[in-house]
C-alpha atoms as a PDB file:
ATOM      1  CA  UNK A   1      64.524  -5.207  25.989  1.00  0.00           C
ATOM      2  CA  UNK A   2      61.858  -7.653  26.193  1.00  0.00           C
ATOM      3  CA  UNK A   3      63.557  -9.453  29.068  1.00  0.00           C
ATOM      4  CA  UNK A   4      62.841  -6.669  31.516  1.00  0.00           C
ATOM      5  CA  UNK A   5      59.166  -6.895  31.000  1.00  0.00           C
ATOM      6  CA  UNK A   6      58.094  -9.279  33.435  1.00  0.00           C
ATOM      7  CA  UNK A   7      60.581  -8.028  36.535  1.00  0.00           C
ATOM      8  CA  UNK A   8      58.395  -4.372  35.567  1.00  0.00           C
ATOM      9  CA  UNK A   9      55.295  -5.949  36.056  1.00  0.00           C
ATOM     10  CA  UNK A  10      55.718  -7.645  39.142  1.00  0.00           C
ATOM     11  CA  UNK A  11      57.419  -4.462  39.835  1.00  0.00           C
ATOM     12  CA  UNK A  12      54.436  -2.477  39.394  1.00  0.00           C
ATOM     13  CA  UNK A  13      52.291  -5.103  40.999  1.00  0.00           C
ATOM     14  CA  UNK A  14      54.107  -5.026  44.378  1.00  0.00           C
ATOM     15  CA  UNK A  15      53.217  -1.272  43.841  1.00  0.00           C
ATOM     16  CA  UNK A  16      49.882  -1.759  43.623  1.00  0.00           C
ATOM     17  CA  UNK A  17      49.587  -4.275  46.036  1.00  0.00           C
ATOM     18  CA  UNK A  18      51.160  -2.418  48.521  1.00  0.00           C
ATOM     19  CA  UNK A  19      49.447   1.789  47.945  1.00  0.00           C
ATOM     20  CA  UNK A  20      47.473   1.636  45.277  1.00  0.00           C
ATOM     21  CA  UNK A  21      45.268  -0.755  46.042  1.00  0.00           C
ATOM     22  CA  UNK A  22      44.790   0.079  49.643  1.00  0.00           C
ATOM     23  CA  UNK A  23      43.205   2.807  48.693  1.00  0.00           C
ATOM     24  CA  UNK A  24      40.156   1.483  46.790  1.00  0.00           C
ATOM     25  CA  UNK A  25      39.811  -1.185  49.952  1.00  0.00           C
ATOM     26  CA  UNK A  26      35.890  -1.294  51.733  1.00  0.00           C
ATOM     27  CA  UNK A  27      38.011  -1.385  55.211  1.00  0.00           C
ATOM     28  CA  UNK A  28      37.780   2.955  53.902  1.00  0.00           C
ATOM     29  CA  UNK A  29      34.171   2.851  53.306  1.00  0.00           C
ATOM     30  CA  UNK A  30      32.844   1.258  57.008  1.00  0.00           C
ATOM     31  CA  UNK A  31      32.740  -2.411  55.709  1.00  0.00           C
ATOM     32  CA  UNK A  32      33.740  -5.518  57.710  1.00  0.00           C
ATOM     33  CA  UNK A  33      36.069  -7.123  55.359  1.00  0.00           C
ATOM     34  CA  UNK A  34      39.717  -6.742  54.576  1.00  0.00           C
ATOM     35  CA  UNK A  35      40.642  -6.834  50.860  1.00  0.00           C
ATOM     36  CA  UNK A  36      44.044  -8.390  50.868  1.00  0.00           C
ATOM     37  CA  UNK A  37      45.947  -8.270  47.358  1.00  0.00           C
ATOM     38  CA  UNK A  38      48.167 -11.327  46.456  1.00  0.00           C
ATOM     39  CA  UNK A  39      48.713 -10.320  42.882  1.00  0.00           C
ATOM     40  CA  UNK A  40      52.570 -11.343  42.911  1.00  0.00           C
ATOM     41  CA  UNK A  41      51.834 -14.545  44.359  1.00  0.00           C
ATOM     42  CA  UNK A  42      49.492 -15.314  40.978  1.00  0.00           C
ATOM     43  CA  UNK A  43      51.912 -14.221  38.859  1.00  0.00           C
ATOM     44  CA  UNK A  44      54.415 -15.821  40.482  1.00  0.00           C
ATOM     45  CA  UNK A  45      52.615 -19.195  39.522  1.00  0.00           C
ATOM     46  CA  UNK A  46      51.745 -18.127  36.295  1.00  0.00           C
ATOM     47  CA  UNK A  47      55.792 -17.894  35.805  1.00  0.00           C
ATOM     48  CA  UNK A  48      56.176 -20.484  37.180  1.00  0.00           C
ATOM     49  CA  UNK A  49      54.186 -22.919  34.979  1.00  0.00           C
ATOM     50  CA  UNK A  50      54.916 -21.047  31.425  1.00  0.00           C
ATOM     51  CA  UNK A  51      59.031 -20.381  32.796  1.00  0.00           C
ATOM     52  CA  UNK A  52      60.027 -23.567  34.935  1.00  0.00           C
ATOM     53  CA  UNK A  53      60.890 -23.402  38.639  1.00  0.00           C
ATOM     54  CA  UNK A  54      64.122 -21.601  38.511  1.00  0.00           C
ATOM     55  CA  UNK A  55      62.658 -18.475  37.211  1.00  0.00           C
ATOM     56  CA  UNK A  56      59.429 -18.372  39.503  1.00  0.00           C
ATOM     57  CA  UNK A  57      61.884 -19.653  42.426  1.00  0.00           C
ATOM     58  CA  UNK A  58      64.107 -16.407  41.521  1.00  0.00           C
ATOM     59  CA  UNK A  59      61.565 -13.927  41.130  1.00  0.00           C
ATOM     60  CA  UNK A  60      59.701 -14.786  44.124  1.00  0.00           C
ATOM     61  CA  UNK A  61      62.871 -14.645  46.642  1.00  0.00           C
ATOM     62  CA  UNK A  62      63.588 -11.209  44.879  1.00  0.00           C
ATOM     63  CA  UNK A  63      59.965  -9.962  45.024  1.00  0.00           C
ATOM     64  CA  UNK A  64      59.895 -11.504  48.486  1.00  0.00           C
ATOM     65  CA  UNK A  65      62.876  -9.961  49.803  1.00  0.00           C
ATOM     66  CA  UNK A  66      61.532  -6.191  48.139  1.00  0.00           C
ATOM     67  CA  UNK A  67      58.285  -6.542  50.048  1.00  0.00           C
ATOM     68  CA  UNK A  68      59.477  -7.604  53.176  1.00  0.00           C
ATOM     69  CA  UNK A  69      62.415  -4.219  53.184  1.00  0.00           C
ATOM     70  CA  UNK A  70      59.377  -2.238  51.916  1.00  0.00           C
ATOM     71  CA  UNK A  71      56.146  -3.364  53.713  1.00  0.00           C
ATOM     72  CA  UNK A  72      57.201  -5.358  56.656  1.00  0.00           C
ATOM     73  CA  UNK A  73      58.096  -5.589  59.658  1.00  0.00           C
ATOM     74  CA  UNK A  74      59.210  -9.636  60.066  1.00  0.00           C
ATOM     75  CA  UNK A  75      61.946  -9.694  57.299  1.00  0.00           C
ATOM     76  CA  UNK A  76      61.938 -13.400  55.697  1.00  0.00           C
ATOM     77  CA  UNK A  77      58.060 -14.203  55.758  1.00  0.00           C
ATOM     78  CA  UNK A  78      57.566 -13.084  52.460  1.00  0.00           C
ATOM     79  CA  UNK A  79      60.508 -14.244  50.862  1.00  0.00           C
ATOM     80  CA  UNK A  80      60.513 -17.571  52.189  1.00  0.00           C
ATOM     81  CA  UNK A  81      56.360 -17.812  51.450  1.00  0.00           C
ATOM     82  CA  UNK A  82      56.726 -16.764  47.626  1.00  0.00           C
ATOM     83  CA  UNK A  83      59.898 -18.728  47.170  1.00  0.00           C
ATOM     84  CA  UNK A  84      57.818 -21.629  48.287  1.00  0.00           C
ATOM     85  CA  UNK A  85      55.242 -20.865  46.067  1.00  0.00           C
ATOM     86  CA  UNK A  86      57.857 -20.306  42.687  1.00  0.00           C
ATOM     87  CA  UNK A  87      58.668 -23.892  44.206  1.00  0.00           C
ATOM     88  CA  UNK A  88      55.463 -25.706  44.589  1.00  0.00           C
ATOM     89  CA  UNK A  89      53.684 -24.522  41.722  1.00  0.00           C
ATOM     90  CA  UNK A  90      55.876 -24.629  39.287  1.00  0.00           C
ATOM     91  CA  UNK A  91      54.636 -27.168  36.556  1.00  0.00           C
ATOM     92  CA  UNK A  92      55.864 -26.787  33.428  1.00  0.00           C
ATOM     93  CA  UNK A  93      53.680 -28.888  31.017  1.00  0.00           C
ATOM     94  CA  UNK A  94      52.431 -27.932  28.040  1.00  0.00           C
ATOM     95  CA  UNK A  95      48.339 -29.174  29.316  1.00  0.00           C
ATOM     96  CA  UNK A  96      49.122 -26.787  31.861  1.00  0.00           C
ATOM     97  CA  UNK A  97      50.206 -24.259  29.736  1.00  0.00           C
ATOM     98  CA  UNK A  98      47.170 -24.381  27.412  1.00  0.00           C
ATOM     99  CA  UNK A  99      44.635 -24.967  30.529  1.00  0.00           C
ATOM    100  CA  UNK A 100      43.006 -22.293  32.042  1.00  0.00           C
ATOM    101  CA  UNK A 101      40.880 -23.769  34.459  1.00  0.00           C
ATOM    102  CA  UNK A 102      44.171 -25.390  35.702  1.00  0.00           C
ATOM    103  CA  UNK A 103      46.418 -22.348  35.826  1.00  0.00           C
ATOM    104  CA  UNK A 104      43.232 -20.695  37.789  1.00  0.00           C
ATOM    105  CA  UNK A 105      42.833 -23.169  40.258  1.00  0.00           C
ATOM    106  CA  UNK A 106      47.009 -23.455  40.674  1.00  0.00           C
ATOM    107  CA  UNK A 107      46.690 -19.695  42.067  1.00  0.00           C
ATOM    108  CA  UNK A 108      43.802 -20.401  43.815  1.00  0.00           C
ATOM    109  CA  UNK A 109      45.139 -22.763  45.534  1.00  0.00           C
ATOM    110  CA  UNK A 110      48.321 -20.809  46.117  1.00  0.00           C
ATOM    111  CA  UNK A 111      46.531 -18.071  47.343  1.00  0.00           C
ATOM    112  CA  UNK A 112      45.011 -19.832  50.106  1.00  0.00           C
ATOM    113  CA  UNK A 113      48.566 -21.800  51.079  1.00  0.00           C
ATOM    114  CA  UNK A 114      50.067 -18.378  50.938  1.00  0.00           C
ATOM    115  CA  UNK A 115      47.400 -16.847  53.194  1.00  0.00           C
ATOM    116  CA  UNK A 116      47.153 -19.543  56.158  1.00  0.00           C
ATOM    117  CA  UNK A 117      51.339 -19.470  55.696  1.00  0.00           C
ATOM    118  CA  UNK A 118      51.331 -16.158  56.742  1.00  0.00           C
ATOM    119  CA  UNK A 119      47.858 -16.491  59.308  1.00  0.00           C
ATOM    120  CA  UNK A 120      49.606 -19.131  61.171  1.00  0.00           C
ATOM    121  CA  UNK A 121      52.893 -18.236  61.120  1.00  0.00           C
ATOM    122  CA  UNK A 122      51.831 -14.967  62.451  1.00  0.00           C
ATOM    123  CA  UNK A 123      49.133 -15.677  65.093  1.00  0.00           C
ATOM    124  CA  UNK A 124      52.348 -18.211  66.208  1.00  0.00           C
ATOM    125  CA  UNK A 125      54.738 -15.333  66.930  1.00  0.00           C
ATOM    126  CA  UNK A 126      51.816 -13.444  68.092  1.00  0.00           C
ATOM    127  CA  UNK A 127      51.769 -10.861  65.954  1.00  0.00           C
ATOM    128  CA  UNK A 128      47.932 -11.664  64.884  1.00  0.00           C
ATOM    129  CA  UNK A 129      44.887 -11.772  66.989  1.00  0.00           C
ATOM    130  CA  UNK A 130      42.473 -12.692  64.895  1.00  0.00           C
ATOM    131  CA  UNK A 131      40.008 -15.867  65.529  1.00  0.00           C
ATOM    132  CA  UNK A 132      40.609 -18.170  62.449  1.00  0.00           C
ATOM    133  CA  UNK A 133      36.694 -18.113  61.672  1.00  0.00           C
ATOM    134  CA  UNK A 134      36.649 -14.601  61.659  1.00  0.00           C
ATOM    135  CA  UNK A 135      40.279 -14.809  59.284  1.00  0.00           C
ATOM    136  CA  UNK A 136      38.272 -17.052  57.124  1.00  0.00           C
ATOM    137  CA  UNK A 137      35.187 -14.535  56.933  1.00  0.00           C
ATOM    138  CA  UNK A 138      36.699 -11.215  56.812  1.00  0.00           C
ATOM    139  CA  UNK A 139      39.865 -11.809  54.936  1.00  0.00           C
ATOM    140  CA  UNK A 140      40.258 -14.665  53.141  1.00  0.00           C
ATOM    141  CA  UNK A 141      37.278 -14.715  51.200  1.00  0.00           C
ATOM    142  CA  UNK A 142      36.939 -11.353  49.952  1.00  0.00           C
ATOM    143  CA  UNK A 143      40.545 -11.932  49.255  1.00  0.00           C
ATOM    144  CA  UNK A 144      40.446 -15.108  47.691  1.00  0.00           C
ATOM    145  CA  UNK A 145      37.696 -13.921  45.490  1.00  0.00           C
ATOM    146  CA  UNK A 146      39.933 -10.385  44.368  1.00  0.00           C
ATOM    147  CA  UNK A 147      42.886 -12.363  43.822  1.00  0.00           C
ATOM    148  CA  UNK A 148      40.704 -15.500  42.010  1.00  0.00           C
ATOM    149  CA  UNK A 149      39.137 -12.312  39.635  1.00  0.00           C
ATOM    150  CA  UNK A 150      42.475 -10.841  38.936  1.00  0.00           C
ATOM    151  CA  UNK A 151      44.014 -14.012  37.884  1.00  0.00           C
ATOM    152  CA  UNK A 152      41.392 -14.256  35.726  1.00  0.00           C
ATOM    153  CA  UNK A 153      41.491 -10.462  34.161  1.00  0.00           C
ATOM    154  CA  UNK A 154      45.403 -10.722  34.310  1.00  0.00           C
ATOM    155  CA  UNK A 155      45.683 -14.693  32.518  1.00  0.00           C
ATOM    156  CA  UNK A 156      45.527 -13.737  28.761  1.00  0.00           C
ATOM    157  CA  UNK A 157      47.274 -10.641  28.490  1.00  0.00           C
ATOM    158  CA  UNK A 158      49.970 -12.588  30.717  1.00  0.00           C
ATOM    159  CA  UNK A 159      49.953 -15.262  28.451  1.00  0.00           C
ATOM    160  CA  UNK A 160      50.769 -13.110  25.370  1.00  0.00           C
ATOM    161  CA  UNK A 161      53.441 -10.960  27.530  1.00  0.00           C
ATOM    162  CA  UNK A 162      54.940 -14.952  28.021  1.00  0.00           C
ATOM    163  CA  UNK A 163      55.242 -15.791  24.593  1.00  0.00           C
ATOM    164  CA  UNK A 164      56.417 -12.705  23.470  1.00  0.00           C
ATOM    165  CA  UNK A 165      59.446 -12.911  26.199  1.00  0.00           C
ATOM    166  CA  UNK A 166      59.872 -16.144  25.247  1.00  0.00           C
ATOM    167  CA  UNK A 167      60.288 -15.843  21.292  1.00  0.00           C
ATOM    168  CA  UNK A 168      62.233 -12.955  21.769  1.00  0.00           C
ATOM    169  CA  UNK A 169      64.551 -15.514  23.854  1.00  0.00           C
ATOM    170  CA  UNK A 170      64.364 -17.849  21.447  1.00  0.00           C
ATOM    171  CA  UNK A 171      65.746 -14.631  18.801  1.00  0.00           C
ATOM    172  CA  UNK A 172      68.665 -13.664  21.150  1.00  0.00           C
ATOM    173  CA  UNK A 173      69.639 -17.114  21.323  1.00  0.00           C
ATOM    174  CA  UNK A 174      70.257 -17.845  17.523  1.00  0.00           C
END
């Protein structure tokens, strides 16, 4: 049972990142700023460095593909961006592991990778019009800082749901 707990979260993640949230955004209450959720793509890293790069490499394509059928309208620029991210940031070493600061800035840093990806690649196909200094201002900070927060509410309790799907692996495999 304990092996479907992670594909439910993320499940319930690309939920919320998708209605929930939206909801709750200041773009509702006559502020200047677009809140822009990349919860999967931290927990995607987070998998990544406690699971190994197969398993964040097949949850994000999955993930990916789901929110590109569901939200989209470019099919492949999700799953293509988070199966580059399962890629990239998947370091599996046990300072990792046990670093915080570390596993924050990996998803920081993913974040913002993930969020010029998808900038440039649509302002490229024309699909974007926004100036890049008024991307940086209205979006990606107040995103960068909700995602950065999240990663940090999210890390322990994700870290305990990890070792628990992990030592139950450990049980099935005896």
């Amino acid at each position: 049972m304990s092996r479907f707990y992670i594909p439910t979260l993320l499940f319930l993640l690309l939920v919320i990142e998708g209605t929930l949230f939206q909801i709750v955004t200041p773009s509702h209450h006559d502020l200047d700023v677009t809140l822009v959720p990349r919860f999967l793509v931290v927990m995607i890293v987070f998998i990544g460095i406690h699971f190994g790069r197969y398993s964040s490499i097949v949850y994000g394509l999955v993930f990916g593909f789901i929110y590109d059928i569901v939200y989209t309208q470019l099919l492949g620029v999700y799953m293509f961006g988070f199966g580059l991210i399962g890629y990239a940031f998947a370091y599996n070493y046990k300072q990792i592991q046990d670093s915080l600061l570390l596993q924050l800035l990996f998803a920081t840093v993913a974040v913002s990778l993930f969020e010029y990806y998808q900038y440039g690649l649509y302002r490229l196909i024309g699909l974007a019009d926004l100036q890049a200094a008024l991307f940086f201002h209205e979006r990606f900070l107040p995103g960068l800082i909700v995602n950065v927060a999240f990663a940090i509410i999210i890390y322990y309790p994700a870290k305990k749901l990890f070792s628990h799907v992990q030592k139950q692996a450990s049980l099935r495999e005896r």
